[in-house]
Protein backbone atom coordinates (compact mmCIF):
# COMPACT_ATOMS: atom_id res chain seq x y z
CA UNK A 1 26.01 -7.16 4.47
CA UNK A 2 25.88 -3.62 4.70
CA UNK A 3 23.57 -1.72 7.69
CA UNK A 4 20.60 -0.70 5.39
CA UNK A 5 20.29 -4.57 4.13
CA UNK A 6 20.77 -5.81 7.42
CA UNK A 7 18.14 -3.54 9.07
CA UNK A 8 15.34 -3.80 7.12
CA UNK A 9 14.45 -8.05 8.39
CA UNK A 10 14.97 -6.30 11.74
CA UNK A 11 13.05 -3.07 10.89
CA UNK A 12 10.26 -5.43 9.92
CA UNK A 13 10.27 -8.37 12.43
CA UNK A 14 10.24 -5.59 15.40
CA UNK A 15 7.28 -3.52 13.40
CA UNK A 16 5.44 -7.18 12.99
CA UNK A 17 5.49 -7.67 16.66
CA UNK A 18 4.61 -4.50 17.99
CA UNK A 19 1.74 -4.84 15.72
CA UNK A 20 0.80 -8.05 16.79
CA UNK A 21 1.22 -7.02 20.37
CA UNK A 22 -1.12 -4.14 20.21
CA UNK A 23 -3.77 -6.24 18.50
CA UNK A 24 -3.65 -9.01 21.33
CA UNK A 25 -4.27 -6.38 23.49
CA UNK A 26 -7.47 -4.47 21.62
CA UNK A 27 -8.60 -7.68 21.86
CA UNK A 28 -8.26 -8.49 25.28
CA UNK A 29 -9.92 -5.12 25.96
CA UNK A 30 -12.48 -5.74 24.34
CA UNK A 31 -13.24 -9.51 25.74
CA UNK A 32 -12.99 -7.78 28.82
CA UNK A 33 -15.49 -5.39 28.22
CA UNK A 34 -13.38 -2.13 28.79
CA UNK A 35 -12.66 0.93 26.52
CA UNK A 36 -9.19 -0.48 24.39
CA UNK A 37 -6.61 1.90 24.18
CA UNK A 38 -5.79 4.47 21.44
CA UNK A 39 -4.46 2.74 18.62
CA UNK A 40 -0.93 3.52 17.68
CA UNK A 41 -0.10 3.53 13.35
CA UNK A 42 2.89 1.04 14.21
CA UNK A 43 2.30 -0.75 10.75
CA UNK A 44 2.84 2.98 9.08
CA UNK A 45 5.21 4.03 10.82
CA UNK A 46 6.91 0.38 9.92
CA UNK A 47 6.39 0.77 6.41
CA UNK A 48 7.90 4.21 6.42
CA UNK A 49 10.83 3.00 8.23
CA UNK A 50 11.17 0.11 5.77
CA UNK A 51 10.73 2.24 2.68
CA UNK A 52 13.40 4.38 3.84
CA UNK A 53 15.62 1.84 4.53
CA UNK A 54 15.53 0.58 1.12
CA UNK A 55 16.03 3.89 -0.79
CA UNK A 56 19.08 4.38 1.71
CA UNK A 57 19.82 0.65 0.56
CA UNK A 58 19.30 1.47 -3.33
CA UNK A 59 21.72 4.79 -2.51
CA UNK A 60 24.78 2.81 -1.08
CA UNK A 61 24.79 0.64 -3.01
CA UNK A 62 24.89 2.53 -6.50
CA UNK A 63 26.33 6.20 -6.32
CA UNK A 64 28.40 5.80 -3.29
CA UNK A 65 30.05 3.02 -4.77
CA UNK A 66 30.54 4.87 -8.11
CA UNK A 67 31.90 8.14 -6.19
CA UNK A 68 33.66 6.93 -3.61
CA UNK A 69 35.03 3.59 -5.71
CA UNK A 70 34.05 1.43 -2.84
CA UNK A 71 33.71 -2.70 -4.08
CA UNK A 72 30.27 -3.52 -4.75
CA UNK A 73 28.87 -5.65 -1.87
């Protein structure tokens, strides 16, 4: 498996939990009755990451493989 295909489950899984992390905690703050912080775009900046993990995916694995005459993984 080459590095773009094997980061993008990891790109996503660590993007899912940050997420999920920050949530808990606007809602704790707000159980709690106190001003939640500033919420951070994690899930944009996740699907940005993602997005260009694939085109670097889609790239290596089509013209570097026709330039360079690498075997098609």
């Amino acid at each position: 498996m080459c590095m773009f295909c094997a980061a993008v489950p990891v790109t996503a899984a660590i993007g899912a939990n940050l997420n999920n992390k920050q949530n808990a905690t606007q809602r704790a703050a707000g159980k709690a009755g106190i001003e939640p912080p500033a919420k951070k775009p994690i899930a944009k900046i996740t699907l940005g990451a993602l997005i260009f993990l694939t085109v670097g995916s889609v790239v290596y694995h089509t013209i570097f493989t026709r330039i360079f005459g690498l075997p098609w993984f």
